[in-house]
C-alpha atoms as a PDB file:
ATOM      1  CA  UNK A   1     -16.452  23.787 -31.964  1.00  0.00           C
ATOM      2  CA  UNK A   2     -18.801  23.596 -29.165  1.00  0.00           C
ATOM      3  CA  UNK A   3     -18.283  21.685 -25.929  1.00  0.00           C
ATOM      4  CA  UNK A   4     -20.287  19.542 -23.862  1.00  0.00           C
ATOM      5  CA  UNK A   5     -20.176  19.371 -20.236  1.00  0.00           C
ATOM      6  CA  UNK A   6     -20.991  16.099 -18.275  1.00  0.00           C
ATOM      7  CA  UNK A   7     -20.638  15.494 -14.658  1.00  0.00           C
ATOM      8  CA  UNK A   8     -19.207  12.230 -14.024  1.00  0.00           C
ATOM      9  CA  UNK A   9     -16.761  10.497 -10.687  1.00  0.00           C
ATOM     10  CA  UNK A  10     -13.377  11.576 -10.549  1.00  0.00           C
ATOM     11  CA  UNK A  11     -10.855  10.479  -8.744  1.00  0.00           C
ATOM     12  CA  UNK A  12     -10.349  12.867  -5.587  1.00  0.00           C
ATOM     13  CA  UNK A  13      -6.732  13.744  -4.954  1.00  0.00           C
ATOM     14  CA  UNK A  14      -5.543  10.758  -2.725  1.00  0.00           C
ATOM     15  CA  UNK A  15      -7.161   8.117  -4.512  1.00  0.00           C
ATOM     16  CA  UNK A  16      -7.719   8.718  -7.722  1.00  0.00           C
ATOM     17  CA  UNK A  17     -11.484   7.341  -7.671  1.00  0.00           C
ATOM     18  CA  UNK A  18     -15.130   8.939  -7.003  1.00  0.00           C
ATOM     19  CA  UNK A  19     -15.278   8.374  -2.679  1.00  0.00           C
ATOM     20  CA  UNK A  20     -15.364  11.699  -1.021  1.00  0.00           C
ATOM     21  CA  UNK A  21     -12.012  12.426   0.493  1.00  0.00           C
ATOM     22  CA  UNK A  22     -11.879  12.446   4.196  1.00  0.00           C
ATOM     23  CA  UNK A  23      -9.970  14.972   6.291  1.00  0.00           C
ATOM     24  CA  UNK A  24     -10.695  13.511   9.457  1.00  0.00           C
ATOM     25  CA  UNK A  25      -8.345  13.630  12.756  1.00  0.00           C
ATOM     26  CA  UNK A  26      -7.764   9.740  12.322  1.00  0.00           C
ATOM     27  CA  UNK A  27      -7.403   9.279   8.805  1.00  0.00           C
ATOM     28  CA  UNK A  28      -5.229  12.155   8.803  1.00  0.00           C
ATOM     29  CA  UNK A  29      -2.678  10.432  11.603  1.00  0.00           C
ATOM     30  CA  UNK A  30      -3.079   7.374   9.520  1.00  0.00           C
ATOM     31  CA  UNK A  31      -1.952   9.194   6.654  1.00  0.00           C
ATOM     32  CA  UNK A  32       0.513  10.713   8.062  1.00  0.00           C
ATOM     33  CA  UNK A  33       2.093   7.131   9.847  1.00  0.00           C
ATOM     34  CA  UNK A  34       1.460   5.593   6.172  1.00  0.00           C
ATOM     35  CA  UNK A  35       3.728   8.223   4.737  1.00  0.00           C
ATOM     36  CA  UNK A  36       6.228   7.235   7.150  1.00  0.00           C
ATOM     37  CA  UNK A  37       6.257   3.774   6.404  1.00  0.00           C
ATOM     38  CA  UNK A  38       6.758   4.258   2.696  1.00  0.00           C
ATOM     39  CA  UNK A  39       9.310   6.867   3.209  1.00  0.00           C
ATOM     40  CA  UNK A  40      11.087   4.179   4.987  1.00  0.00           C
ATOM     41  CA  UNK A  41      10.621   1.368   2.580  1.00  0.00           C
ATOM     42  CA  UNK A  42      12.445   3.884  -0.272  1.00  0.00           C
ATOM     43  CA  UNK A  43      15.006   4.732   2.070  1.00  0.00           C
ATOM     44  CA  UNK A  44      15.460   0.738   2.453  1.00  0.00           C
ATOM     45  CA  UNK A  45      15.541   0.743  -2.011  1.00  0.00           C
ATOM     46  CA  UNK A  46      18.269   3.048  -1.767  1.00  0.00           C
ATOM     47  CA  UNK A  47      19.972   1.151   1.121  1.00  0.00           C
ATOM     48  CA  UNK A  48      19.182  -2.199  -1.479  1.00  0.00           C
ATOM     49  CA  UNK A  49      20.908  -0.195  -3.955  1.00  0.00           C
ATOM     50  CA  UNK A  50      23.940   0.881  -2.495  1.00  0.00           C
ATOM     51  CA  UNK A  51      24.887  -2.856  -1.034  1.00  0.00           C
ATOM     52  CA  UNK A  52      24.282  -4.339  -4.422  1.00  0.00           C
ATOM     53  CA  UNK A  53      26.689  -2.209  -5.685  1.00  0.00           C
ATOM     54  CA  UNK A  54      29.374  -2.248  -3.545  1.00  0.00           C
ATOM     55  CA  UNK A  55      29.148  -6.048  -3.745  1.00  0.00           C
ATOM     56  CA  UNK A  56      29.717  -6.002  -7.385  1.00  0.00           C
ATOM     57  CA  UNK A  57      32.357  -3.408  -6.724  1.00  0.00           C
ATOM     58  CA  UNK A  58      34.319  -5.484  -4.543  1.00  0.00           C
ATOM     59  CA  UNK A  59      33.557  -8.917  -6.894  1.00  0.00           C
ATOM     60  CA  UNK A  60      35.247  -7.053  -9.405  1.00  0.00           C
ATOM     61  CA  UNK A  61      38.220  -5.226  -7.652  1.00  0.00           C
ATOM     62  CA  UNK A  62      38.300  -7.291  -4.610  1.00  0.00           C
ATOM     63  CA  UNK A  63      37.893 -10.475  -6.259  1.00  0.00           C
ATOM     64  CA  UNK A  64      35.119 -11.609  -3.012  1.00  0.00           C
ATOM     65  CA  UNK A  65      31.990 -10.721  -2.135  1.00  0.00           C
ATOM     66  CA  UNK A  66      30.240  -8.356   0.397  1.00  0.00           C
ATOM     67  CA  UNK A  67      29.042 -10.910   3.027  1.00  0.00           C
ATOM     68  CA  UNK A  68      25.458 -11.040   4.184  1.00  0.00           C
ATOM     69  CA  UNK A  69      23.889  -9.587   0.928  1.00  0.00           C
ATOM     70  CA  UNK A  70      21.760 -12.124  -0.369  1.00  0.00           C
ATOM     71  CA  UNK A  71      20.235 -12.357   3.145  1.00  0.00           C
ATOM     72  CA  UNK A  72      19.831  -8.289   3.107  1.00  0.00           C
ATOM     73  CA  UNK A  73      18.679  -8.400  -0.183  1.00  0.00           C
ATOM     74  CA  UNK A  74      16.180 -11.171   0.744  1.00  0.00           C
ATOM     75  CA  UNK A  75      14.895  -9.435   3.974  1.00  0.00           C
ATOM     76  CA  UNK A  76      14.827  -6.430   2.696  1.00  0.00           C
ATOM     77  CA  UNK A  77      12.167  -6.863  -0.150  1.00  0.00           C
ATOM     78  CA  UNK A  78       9.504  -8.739   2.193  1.00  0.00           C
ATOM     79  CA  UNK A  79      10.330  -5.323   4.614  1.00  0.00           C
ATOM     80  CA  UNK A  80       9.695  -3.026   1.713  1.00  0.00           C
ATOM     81  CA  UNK A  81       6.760  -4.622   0.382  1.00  0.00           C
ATOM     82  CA  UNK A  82       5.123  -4.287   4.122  1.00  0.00           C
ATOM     83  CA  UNK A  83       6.374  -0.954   4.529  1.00  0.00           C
ATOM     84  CA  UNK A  84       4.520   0.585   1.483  1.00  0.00           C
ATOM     85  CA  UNK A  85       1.163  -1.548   0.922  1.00  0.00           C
ATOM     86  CA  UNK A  86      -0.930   0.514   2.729  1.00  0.00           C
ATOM     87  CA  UNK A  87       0.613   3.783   1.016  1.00  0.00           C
ATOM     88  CA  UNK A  88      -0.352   2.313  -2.429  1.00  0.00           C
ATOM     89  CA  UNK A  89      -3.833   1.219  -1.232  1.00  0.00           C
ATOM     90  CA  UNK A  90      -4.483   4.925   0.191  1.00  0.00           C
ATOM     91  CA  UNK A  91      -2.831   6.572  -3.057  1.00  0.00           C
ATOM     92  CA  UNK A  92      -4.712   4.072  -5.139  1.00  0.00           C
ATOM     93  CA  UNK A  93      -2.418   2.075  -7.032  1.00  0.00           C
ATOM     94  CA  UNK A  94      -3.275  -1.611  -5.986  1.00  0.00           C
ATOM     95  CA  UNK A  95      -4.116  -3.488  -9.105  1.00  0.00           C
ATOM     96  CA  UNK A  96      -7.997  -3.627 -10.064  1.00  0.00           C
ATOM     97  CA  UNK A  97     -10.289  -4.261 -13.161  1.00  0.00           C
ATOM     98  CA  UNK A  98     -12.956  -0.881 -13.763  1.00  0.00           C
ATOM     99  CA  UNK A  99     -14.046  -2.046 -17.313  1.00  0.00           C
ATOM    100  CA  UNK A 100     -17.126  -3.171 -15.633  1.00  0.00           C
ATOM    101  CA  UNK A 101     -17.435  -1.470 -12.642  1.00  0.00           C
ATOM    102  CA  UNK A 102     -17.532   2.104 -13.542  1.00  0.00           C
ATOM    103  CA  UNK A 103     -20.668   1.053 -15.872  1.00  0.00           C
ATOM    104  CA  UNK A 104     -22.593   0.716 -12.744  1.00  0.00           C
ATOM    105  CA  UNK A 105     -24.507   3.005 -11.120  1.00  0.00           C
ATOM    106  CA  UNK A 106     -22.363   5.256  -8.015  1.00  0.00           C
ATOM    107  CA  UNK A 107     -24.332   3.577  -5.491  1.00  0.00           C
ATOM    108  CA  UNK A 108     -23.931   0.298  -6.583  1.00  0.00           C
ATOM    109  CA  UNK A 109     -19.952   0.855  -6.805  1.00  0.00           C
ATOM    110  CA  UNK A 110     -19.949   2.247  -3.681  1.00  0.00           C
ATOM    111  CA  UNK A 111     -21.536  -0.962  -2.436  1.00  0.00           C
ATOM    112  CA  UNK A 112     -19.583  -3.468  -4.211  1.00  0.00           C
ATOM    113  CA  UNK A 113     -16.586  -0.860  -2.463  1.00  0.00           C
ATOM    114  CA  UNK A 114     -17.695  -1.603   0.465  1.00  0.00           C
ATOM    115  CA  UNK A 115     -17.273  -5.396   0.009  1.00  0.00           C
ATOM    116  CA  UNK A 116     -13.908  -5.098  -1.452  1.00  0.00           C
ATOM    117  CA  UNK A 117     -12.502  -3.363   1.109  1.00  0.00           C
ATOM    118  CA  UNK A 118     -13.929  -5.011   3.988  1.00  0.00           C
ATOM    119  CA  UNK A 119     -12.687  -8.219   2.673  1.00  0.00           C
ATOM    120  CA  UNK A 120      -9.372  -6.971   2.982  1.00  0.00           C
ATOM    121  CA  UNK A 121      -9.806  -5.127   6.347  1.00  0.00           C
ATOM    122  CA  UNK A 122     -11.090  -9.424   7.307  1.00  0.00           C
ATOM    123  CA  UNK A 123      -7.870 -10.337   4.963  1.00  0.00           C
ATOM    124  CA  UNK A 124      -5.462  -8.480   6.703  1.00  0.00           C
ATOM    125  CA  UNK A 125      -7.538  -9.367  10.500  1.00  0.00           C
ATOM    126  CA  UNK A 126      -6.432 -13.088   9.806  1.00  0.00           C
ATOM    127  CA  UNK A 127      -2.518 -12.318   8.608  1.00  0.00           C
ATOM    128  CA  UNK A 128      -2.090 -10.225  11.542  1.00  0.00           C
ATOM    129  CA  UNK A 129      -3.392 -13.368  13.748  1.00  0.00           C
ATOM    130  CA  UNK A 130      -1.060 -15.700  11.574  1.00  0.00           C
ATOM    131  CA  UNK A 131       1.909 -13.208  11.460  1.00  0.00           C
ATOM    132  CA  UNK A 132       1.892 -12.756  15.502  1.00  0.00           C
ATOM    133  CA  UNK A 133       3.380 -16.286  16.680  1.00  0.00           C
ATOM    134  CA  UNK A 134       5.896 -16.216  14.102  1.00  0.00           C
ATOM    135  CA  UNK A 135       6.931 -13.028  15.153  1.00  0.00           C
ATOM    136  CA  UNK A 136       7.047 -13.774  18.771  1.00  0.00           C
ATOM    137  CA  UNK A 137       9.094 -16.893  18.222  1.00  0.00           C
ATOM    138  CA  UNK A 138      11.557 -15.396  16.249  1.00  0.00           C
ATOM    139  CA  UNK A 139      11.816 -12.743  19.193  1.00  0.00           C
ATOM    140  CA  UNK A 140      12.029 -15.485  21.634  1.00  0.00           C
ATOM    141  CA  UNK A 141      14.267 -17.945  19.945  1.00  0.00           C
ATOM    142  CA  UNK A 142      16.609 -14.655  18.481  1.00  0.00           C
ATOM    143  CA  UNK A 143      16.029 -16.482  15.588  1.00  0.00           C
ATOM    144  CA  UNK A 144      18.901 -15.146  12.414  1.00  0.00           C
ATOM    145  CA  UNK A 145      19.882 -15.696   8.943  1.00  0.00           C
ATOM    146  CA  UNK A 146      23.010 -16.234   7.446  1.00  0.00           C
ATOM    147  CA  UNK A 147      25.900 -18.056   9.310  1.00  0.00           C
ATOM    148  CA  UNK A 148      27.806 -17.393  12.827  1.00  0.00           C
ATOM    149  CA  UNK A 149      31.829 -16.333  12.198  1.00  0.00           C
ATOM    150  CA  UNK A 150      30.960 -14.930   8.748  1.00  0.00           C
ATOM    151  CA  UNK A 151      27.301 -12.921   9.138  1.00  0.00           C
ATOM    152  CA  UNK A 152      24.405 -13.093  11.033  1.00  0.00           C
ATOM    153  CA  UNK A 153      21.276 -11.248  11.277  1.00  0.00           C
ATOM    154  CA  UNK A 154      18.388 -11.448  13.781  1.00  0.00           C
ATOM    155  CA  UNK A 155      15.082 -11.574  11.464  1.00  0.00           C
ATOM    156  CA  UNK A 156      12.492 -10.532  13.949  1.00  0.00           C
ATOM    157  CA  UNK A 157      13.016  -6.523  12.442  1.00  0.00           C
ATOM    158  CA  UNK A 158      11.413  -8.056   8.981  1.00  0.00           C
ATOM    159  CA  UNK A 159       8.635  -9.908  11.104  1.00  0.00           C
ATOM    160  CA  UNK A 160       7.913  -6.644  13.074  1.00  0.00           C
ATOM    161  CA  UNK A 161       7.752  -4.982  10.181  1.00  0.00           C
ATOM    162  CA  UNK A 162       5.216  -7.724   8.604  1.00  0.00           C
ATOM    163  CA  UNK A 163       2.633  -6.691  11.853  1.00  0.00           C
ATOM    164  CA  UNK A 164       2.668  -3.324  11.202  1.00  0.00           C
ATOM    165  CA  UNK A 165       2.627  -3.242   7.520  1.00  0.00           C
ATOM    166  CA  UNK A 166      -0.483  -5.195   8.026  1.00  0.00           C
ATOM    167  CA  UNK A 167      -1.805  -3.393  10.921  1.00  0.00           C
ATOM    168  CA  UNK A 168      -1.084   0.030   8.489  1.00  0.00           C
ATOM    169  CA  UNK A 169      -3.220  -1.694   5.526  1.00  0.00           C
ATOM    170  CA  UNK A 170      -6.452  -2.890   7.556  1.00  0.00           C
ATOM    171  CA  UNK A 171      -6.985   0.103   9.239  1.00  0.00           C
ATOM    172  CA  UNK A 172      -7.014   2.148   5.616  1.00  0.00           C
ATOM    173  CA  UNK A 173      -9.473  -0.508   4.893  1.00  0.00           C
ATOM    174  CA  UNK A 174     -11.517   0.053   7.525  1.00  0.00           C
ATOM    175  CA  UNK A 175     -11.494   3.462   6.944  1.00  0.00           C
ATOM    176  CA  UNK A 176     -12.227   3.265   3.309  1.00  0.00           C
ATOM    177  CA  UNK A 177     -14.677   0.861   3.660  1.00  0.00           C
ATOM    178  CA  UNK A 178     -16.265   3.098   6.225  1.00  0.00           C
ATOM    179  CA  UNK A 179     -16.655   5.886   3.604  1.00  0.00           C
ATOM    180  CA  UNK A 180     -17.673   3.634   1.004  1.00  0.00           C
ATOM    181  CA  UNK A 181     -20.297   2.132   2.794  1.00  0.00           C
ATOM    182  CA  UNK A 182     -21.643   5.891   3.685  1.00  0.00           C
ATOM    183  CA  UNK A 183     -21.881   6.346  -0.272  1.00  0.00           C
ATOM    184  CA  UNK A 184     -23.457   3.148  -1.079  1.00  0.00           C
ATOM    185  CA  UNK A 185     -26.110   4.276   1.515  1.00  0.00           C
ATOM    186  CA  UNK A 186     -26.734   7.354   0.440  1.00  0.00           C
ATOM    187  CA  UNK A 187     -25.505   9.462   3.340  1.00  0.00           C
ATOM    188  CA  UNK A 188     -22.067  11.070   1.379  1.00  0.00           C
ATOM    189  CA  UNK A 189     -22.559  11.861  -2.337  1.00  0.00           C
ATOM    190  CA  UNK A 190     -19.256  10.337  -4.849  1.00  0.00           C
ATOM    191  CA  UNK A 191     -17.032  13.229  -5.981  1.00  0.00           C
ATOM    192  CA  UNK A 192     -18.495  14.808  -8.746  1.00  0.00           C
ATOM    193  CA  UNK A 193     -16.367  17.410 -11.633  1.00  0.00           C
ATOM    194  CA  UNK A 194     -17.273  18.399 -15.005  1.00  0.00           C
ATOM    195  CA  UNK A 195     -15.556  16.608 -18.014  1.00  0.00           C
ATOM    196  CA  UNK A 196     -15.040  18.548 -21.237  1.00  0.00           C
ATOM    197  CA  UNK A 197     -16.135  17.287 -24.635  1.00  0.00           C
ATOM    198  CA  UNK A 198     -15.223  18.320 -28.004  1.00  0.00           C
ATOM    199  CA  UNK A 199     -17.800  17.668 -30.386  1.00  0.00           C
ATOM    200  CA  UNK A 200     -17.582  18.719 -34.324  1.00  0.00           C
ATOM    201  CA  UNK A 201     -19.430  21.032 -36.001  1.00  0.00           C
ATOM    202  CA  UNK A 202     -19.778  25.006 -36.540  1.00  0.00           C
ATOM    203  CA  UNK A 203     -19.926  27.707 -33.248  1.00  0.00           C
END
């Protein structure tokens, strides 16, 4: 057997695709406040978890329900969907078609890289602007779900949450786009490690 050794992109251990990875003071503190964030959304699972079961727990023994848990339930899922976005953007598992791209040339990835993400940096620019007011009137009017005498909950937590789950997610857009845009121009080369072929035939 004889093998054949190609260099082609790899994914570089945050992202799992071929941009250089960065180790820079201010991607690593947004790393670091992104980890946070997700930590906290799977503590809020587990916190999900646990109130779904004791509400079937006291359906069943109890004959009523735990009060409030639809609304925690409800809240809790737009919180946890904030809280990890930008964790799943930097560790690369946001949903995206290759078959096509990864035919191109590095450069020309890079580029069209560079457009993706600062779309989303823009995208995320315009849902902080939209999420702001909402917030601020919820804060203002103490606005709550559920209903007063049985259970009540503010929601401007979930709405707080919202900005800086968006905040979190433009700035690692920025960033990346930053560093794809330095590839695309030539200035950074794309991360680059041999791949291992088996081909038939006698050593």
């Amino acid at each position: 057997m004889a093998e054949i050794h190609a260099d082609v992109p790899v994914g570089n251990q945050d992202e799992g695709d071929f941009l250089p990875p960065s180790n820079g003071r201010i991607q690593r503190m947004l790393d670091g406040f992104t980890s946070i964030l997700n930590a906290s959304g799977t503590l809020i699972i587990v916190a999900v978890m646990l109130i779904i079961n004791a509400d079937v727990l006291s359906r069943s023994l109890l004959g009523k329900p735990v009060s409030g848990v639809p609304e925690l339930v409800s809240m809790s899922i737009v919180a946890i969907v904030f809280l990890q976005i930008a964790h799943t953007l930097r560790s690369g598992g946001l949903t995206r078609a290759e078959v096509l791209i990864e035919r191109l040339p590095q450069r020309l990835q890079a580029a069209l890289e560079t457009l993706y993400c600062g779309a989303g940096a823009a995208l995320c620019v315009v849902l902080f602007h939209g999420l702001l007011p909402i917030f601020l009137r919820a804060w203002s009017r103490n606005t709550y779900v559920g209903n007063i005498g049985d259970f009540s909950a503010p929601i401007w937590p979930v709405r707080l949450i919202m900005l800086i789950g968006v905040v979190a997610l433009g700035l690692q857009f920025l960033l990346r786009t930053i560093r794809a845009a330095h590839v695309a121009a030539g200035m950074r080369k794309p991360v680059l490690a041999p791949v291992h072929k088996s081909q038939g035939g006698r050593a």
